[in-house]
N, C-alpha and C. Protein backbone atom coordinates (compact mmCIF):
# COMPACT_ATOMS: atom_id res chain seq x y z
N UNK A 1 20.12 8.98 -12.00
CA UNK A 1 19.81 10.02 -11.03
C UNK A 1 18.30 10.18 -10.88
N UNK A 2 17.14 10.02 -11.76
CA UNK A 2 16.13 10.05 -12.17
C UNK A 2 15.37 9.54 -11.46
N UNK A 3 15.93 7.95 -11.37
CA UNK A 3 15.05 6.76 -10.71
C UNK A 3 15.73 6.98 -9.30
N UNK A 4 17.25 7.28 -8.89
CA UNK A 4 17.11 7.54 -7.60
C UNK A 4 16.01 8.26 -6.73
N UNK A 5 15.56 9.46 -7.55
CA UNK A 5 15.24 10.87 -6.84
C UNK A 5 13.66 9.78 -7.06
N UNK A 6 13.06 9.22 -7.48
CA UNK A 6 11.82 8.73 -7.75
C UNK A 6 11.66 7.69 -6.73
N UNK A 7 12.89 6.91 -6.05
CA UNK A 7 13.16 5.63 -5.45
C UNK A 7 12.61 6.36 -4.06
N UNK A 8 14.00 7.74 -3.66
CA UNK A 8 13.54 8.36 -2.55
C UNK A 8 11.96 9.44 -2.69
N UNK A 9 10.92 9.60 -3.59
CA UNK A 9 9.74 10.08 -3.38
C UNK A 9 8.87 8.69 -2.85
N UNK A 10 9.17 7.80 -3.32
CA UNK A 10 8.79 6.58 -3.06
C UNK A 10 8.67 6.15 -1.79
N UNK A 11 9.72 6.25 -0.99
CA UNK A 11 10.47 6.33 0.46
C UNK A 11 9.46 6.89 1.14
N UNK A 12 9.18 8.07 1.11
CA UNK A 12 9.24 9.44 1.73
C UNK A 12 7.15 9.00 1.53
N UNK A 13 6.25 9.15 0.63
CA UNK A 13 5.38 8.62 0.20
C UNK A 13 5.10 6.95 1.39
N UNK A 14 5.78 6.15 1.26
CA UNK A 14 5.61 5.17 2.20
C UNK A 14 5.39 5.46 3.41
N UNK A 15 6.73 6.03 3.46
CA UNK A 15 6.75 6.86 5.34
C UNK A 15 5.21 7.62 5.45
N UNK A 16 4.86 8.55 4.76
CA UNK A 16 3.63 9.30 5.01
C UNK A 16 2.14 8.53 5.40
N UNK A 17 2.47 7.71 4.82
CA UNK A 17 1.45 6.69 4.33
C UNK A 17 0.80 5.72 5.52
N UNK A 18 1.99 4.96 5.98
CA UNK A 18 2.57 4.82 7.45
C UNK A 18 2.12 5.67 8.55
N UNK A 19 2.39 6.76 8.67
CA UNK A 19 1.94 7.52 9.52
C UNK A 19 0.49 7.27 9.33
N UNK A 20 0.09 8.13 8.27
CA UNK A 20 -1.34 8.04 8.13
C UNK A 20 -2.20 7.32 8.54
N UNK A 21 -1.71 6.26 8.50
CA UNK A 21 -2.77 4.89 8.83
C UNK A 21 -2.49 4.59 10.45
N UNK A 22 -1.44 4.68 10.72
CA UNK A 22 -1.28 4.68 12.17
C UNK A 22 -1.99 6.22 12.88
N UNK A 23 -2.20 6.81 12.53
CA UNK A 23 -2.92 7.91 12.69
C UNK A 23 -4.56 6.90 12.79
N UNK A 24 -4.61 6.78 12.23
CA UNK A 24 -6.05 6.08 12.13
C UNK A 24 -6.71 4.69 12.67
N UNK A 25 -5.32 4.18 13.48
CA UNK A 25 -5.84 3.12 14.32
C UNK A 25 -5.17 1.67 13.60
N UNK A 26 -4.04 1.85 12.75
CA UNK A 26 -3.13 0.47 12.05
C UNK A 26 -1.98 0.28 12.65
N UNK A 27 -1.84 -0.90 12.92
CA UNK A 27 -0.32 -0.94 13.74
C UNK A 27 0.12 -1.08 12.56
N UNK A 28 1.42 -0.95 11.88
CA UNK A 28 2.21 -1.95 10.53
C UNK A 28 3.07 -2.47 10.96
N UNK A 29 2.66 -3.81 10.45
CA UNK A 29 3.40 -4.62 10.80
C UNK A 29 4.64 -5.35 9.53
N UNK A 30 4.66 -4.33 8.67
CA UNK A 30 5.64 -4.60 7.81
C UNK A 30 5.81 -3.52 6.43
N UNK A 31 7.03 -3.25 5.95
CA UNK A 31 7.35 -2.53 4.91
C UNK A 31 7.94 -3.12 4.13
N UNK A 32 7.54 -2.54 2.58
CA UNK A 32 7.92 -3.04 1.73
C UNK A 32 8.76 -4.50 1.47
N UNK A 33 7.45 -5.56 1.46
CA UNK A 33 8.06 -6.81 2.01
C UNK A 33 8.13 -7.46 0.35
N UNK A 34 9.34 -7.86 -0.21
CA UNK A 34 9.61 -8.59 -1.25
C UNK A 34 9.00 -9.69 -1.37
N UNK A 35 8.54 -10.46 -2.43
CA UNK A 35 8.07 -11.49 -2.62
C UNK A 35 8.87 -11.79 -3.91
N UNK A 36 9.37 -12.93 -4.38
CA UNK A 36 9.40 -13.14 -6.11
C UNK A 36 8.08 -13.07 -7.07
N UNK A 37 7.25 -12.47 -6.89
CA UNK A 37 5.84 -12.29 -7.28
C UNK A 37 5.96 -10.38 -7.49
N UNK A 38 6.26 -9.68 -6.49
CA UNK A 38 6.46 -8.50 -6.39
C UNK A 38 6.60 -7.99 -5.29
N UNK A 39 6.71 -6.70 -5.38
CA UNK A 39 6.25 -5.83 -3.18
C UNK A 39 5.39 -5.46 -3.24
N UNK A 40 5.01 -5.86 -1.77
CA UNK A 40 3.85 -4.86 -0.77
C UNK A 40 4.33 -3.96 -0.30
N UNK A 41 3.64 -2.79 -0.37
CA UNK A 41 4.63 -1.49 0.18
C UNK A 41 4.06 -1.58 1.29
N UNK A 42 3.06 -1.10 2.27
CA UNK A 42 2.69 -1.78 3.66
C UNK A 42 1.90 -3.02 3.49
N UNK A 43 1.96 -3.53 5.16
CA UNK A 43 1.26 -4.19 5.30
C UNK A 43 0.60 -4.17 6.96
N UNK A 44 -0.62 -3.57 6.82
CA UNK A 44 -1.20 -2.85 8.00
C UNK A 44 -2.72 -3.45 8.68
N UNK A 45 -1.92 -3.89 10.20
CA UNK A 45 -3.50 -4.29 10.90
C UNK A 45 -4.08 -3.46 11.77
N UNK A 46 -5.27 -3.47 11.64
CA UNK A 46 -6.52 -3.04 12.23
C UNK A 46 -7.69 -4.13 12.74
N UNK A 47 -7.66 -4.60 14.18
CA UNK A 47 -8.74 -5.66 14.49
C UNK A 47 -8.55 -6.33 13.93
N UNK A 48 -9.67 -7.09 13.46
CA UNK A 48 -9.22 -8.86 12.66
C UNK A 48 -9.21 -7.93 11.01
N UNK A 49 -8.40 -7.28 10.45
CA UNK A 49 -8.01 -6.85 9.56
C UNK A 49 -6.56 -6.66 9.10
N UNK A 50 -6.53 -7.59 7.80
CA UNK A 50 -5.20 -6.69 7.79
C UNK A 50 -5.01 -7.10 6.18
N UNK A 51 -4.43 -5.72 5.75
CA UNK A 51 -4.45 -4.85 4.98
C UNK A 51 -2.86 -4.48 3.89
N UNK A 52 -3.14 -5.50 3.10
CA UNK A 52 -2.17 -4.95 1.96
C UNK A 52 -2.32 -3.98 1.49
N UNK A 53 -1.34 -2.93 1.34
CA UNK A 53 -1.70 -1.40 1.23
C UNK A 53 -0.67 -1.23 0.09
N UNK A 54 -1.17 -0.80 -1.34
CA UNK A 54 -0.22 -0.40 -2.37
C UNK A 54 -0.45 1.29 -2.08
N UNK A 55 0.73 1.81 -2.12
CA UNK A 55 1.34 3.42 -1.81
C UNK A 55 1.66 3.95 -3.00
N UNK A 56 1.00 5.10 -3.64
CA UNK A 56 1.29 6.18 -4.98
C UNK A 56 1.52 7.39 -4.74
N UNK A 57 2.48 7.88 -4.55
CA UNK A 57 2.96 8.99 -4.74
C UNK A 57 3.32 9.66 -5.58
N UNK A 58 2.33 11.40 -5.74
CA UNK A 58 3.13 12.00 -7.06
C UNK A 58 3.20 13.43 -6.30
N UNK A 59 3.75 14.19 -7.43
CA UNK A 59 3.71 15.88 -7.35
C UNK A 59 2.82 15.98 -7.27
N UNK A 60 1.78 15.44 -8.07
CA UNK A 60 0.73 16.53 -8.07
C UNK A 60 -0.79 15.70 -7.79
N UNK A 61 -1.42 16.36 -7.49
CA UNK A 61 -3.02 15.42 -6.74
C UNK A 61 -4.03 14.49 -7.90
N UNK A 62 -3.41 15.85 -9.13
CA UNK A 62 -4.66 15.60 -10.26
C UNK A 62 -3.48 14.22 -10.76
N UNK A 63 -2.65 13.87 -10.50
CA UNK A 63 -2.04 12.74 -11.72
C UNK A 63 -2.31 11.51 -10.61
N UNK A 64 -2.71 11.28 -9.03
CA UNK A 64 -3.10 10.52 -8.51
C UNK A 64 -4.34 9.45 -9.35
N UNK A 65 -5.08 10.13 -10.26
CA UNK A 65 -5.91 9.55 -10.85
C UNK A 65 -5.83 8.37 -11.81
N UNK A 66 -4.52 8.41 -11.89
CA UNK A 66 -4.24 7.83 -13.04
C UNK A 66 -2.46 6.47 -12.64
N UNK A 67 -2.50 7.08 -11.36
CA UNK A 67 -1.04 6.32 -10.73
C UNK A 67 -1.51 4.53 -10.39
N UNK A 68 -2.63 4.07 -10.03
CA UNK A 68 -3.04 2.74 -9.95
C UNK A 68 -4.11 2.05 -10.88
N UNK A 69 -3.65 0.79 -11.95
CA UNK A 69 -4.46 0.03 -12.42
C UNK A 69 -4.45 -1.07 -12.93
N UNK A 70 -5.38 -1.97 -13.21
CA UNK A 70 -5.52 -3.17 -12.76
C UNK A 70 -4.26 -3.85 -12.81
N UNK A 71 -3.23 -3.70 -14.07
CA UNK A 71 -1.38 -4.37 -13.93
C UNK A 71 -0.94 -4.43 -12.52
N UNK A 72 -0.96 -2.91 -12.41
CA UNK A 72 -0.08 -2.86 -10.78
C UNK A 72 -0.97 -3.74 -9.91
N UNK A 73 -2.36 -3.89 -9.38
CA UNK A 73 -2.84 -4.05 -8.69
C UNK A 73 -3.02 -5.50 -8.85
N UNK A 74 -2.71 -6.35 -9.79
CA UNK A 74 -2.93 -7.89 -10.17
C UNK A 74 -1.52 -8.88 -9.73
N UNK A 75 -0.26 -7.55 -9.59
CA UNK A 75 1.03 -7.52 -9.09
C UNK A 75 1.03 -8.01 -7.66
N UNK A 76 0.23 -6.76 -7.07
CA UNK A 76 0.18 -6.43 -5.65
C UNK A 76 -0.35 -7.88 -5.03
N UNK A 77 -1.41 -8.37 -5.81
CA UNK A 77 -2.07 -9.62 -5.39
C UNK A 77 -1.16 -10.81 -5.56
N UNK A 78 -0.78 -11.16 -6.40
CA UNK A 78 0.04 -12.25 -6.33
C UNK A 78 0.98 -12.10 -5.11
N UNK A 79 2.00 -11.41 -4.56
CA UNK A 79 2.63 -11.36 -4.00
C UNK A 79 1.99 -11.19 -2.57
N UNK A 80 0.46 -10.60 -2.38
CA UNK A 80 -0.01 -10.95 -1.40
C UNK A 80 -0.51 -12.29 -1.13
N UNK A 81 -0.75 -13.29 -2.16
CA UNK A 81 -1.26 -14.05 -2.05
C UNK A 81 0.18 -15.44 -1.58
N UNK A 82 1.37 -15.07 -1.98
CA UNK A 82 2.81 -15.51 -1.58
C UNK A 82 2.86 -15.25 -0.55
N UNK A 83 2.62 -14.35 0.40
CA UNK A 83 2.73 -14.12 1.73
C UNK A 83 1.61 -13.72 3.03
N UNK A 84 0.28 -14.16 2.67
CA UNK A 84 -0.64 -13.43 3.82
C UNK A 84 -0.70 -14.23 4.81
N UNK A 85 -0.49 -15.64 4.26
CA UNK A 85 -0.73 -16.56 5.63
C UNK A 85 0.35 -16.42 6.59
N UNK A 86 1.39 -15.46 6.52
CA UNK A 86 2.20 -15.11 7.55
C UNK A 86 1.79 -14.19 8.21
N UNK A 87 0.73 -13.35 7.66
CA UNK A 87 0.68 -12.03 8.56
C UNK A 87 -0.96 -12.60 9.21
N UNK A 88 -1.89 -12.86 8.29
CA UNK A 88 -3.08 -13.27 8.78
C UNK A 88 -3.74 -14.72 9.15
N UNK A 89 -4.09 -14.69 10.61
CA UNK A 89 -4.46 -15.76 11.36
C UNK A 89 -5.77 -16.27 11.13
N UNK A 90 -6.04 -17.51 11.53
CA UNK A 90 -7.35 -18.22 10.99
C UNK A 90 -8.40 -16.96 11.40
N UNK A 91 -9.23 -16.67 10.69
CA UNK A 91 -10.38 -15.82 11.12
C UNK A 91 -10.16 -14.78 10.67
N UNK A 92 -8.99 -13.99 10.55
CA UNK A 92 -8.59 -12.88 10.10
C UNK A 92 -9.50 -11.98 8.93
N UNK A 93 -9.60 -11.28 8.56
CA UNK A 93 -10.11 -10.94 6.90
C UNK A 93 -8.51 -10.19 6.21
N UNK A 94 -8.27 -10.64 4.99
CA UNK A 94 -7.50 -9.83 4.51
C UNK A 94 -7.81 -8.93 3.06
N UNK A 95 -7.66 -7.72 2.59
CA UNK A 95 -7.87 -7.58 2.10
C UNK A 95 -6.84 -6.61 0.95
N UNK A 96 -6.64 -5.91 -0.08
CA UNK A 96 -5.91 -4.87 -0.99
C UNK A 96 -6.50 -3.52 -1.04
N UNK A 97 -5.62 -2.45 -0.04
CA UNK A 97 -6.08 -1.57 -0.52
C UNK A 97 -5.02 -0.59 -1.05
N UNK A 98 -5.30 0.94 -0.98
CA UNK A 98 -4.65 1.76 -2.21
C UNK A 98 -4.41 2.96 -1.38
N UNK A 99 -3.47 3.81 -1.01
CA UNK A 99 -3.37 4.89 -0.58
C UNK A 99 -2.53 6.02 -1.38
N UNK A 100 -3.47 7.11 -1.91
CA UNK A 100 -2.68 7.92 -2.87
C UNK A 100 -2.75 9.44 -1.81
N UNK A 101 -0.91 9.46 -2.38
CA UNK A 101 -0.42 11.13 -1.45
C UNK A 101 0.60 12.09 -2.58
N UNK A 102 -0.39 13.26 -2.11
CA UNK A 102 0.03 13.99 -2.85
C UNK A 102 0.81 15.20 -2.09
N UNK A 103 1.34 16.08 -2.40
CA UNK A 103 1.85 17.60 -1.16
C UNK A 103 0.65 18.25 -1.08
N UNK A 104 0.09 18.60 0.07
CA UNK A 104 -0.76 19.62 0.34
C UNK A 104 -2.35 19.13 -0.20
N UNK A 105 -2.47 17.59 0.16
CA UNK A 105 -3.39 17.51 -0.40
C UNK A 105 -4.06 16.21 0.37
N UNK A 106 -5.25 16.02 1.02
CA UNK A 106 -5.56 14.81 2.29
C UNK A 106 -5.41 13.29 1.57
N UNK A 107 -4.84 12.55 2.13
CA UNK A 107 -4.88 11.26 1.67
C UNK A 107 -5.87 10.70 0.85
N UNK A 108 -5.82 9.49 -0.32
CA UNK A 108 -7.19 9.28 -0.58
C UNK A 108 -6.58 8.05 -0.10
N UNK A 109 -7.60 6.74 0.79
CA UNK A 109 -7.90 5.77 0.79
C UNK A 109 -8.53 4.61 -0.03
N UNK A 110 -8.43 4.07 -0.83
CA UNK A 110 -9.53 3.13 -1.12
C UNK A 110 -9.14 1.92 -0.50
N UNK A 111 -9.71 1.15 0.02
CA UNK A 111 -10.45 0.15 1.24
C UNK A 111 -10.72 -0.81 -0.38
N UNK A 112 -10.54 -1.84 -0.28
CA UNK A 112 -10.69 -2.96 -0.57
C UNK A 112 -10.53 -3.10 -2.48
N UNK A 113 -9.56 -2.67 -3.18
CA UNK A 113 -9.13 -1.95 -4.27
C UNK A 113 -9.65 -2.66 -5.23
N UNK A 114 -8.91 -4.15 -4.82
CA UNK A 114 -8.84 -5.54 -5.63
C UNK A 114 -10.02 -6.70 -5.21
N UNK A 115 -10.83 -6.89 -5.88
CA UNK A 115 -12.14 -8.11 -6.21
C UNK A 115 -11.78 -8.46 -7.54
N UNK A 116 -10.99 -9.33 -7.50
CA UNK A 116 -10.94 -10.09 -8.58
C UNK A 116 -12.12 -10.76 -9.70
């Protein structure tokens, strides 16, 4: 029951997330896309950009601090690296970023998460 109710904050967190960025000028052009490597929870373009986006959602704003690091984010890469040449065209830039949402509290962005 636990991991359901965590599966759907997860959901719900994506969806927001989604918005958000389409709010801001991203078409997405894909959700939570499986790889045998791992998922991308979006995957969002902007101009010759486009943007693996790992999504953290919690209760609360102050535990955002602590929801992404380097494990998850070394995850996120492999499985971007299994799939970008489908989304991004010669010239393109692609890059990893991070969007943490909390209730009642403005998105944080970080833009380019992962430099290996």
């Amino acid at each position: 029951m636990k991991r359901q109710r965590a599966e759907q904050q997860g959901r719900e967190g994506e969806r927001r997330a989604a918005l958000w960025l389409q709010a801001q000028g991203w078409r997405i052009l894909d959700r939570r896309r499986k790889t045998p490597l791992g998922e991308i929870d979006l995957i969002a373009k902007r101009g010759a950009i486009v943007a693996f986006v790992e999504v953290k959602w919690r209760r609360k704003a102050e535990d955002l601090d602590h929801a992404i690091d380097e494990y998850r984010l070394r995850r996120v890469a492999a499985a971007v690296e299994a799939v970008a040449h489908e989304y991004a065209a010669n010239g393109e830039d692609i890059r990893i970023d991070v969007l943490l949402l909390a209730p009642r509290s403005l998105p944080r962005h970080i833009v380019n998460a992962w430099q290996p």
